[in-house]
C-alpha atoms as a PDB file:
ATOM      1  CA  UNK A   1     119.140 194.838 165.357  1.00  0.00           C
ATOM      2  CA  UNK A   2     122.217 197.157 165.949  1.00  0.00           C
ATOM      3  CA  UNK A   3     124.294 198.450 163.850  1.00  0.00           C
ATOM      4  CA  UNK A   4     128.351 199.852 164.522  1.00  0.00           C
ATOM      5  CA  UNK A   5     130.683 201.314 162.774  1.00  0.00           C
ATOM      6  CA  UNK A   6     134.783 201.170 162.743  1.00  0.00           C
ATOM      7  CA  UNK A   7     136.846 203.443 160.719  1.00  0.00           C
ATOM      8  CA  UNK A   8     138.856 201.926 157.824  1.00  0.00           C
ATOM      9  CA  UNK A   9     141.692 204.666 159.030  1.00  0.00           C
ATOM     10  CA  UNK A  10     142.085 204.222 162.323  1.00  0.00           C
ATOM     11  CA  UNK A  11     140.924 201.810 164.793  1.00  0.00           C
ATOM     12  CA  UNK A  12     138.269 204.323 165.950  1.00  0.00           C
ATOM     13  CA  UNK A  13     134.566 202.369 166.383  1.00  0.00           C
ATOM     14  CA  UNK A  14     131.352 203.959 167.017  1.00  0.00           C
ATOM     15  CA  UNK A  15     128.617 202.496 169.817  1.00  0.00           C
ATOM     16  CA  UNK A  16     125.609 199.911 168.752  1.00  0.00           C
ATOM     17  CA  UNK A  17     123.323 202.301 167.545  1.00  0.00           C
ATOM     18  CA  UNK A  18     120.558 202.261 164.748  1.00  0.00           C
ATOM     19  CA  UNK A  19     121.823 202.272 160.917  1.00  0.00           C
ATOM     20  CA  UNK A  20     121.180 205.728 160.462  1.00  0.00           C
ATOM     21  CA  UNK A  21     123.120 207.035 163.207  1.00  0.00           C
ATOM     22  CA  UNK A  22     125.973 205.307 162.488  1.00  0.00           C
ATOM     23  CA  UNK A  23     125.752 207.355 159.030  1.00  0.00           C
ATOM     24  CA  UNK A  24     125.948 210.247 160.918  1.00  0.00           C
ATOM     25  CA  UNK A  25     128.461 209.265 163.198  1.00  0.00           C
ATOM     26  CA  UNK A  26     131.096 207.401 160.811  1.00  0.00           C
ATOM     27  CA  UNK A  27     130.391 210.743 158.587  1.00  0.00           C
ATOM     28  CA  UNK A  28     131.620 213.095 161.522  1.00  0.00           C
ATOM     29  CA  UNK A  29     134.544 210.892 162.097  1.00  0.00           C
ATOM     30  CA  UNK A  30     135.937 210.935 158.610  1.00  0.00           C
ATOM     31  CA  UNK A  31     135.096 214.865 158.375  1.00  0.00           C
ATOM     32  CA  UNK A  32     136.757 215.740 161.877  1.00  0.00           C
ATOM     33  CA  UNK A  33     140.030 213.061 161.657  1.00  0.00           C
ATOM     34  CA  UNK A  34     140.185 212.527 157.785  1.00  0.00           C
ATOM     35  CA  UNK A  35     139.195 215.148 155.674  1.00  0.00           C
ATOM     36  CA  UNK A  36     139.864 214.577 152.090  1.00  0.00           C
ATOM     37  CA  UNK A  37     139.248 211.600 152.248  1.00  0.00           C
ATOM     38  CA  UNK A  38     136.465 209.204 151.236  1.00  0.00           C
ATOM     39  CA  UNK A  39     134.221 207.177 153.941  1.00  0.00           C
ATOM     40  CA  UNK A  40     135.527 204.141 153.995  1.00  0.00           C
ATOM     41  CA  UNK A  41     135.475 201.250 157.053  1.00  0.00           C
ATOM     42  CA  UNK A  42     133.145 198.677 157.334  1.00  0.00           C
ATOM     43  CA  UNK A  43     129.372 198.393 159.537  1.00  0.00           C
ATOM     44  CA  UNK A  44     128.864 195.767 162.013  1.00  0.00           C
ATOM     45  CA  UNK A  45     125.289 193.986 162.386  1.00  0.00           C
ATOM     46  CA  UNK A  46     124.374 192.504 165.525  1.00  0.00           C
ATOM     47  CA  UNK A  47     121.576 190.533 165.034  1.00  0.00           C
ATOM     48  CA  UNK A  48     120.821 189.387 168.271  1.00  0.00           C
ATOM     49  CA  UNK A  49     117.789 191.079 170.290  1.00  0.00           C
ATOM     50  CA  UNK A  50     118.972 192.091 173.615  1.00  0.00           C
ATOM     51  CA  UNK A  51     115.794 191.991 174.851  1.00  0.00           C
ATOM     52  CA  UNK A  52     114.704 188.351 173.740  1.00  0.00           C
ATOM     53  CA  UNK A  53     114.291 185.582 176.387  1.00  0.00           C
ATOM     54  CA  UNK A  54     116.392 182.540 175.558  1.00  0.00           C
ATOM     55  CA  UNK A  55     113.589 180.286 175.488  1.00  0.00           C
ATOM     56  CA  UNK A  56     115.749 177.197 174.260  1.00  0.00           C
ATOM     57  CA  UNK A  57     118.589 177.411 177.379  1.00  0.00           C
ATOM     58  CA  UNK A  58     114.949 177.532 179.403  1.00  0.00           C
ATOM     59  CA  UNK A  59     113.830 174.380 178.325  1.00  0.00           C
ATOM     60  CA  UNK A  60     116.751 172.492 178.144  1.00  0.00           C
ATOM     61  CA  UNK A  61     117.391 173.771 182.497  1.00  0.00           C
ATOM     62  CA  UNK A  62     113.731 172.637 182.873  1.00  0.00           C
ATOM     63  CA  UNK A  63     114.164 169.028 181.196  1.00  0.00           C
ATOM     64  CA  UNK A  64     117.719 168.678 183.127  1.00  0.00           C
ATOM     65  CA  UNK A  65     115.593 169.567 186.059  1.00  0.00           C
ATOM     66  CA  UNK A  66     112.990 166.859 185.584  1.00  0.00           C
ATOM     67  CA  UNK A  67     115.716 164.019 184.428  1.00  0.00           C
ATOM     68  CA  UNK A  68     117.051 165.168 188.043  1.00  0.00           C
ATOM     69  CA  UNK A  69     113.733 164.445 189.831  1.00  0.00           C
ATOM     70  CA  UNK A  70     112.946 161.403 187.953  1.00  0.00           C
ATOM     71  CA  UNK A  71     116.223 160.014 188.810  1.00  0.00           C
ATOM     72  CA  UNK A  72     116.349 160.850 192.425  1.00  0.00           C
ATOM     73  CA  UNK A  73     112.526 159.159 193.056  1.00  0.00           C
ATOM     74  CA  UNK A  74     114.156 155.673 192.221  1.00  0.00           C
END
């Protein structure tokens, strides 16, 4: 899961990055371009794993694949 940050000041963002980074980071950016005032904005979630396999687009190529075969042996 990543995590990002945008500024509820500006339209700056941060990268996807863990949770605690983006503490730091959205931190920094309020103490460098806002001081005074307090850390607002909202953090993004991205729950998709980058690294997972979609196993479900697999399957359905694979039984498109065979309804192809099937069809053509007739």
């Amino acid at each position: 899961m990543a995590h990002r940050y945008r500024c509820g000041e500006c339209k700056f963002a941060t990268r996807w990055t863990t949770e605690s980074e983006v503490g730091d980071l959205a931190a920094a950016h309020y103490a460098e371009r806002h001081p005074g005032l307090a850390l607002g904005g909202v953090v993004e979630i991205n729950q998709k794993n980058p690294t997972a396999f979609p196993y479900l687009t697999v399957l359905g190529i694979a039984f498109l694949l065979l309804v192809i075969v099937a069809a053509c042996r007739r």
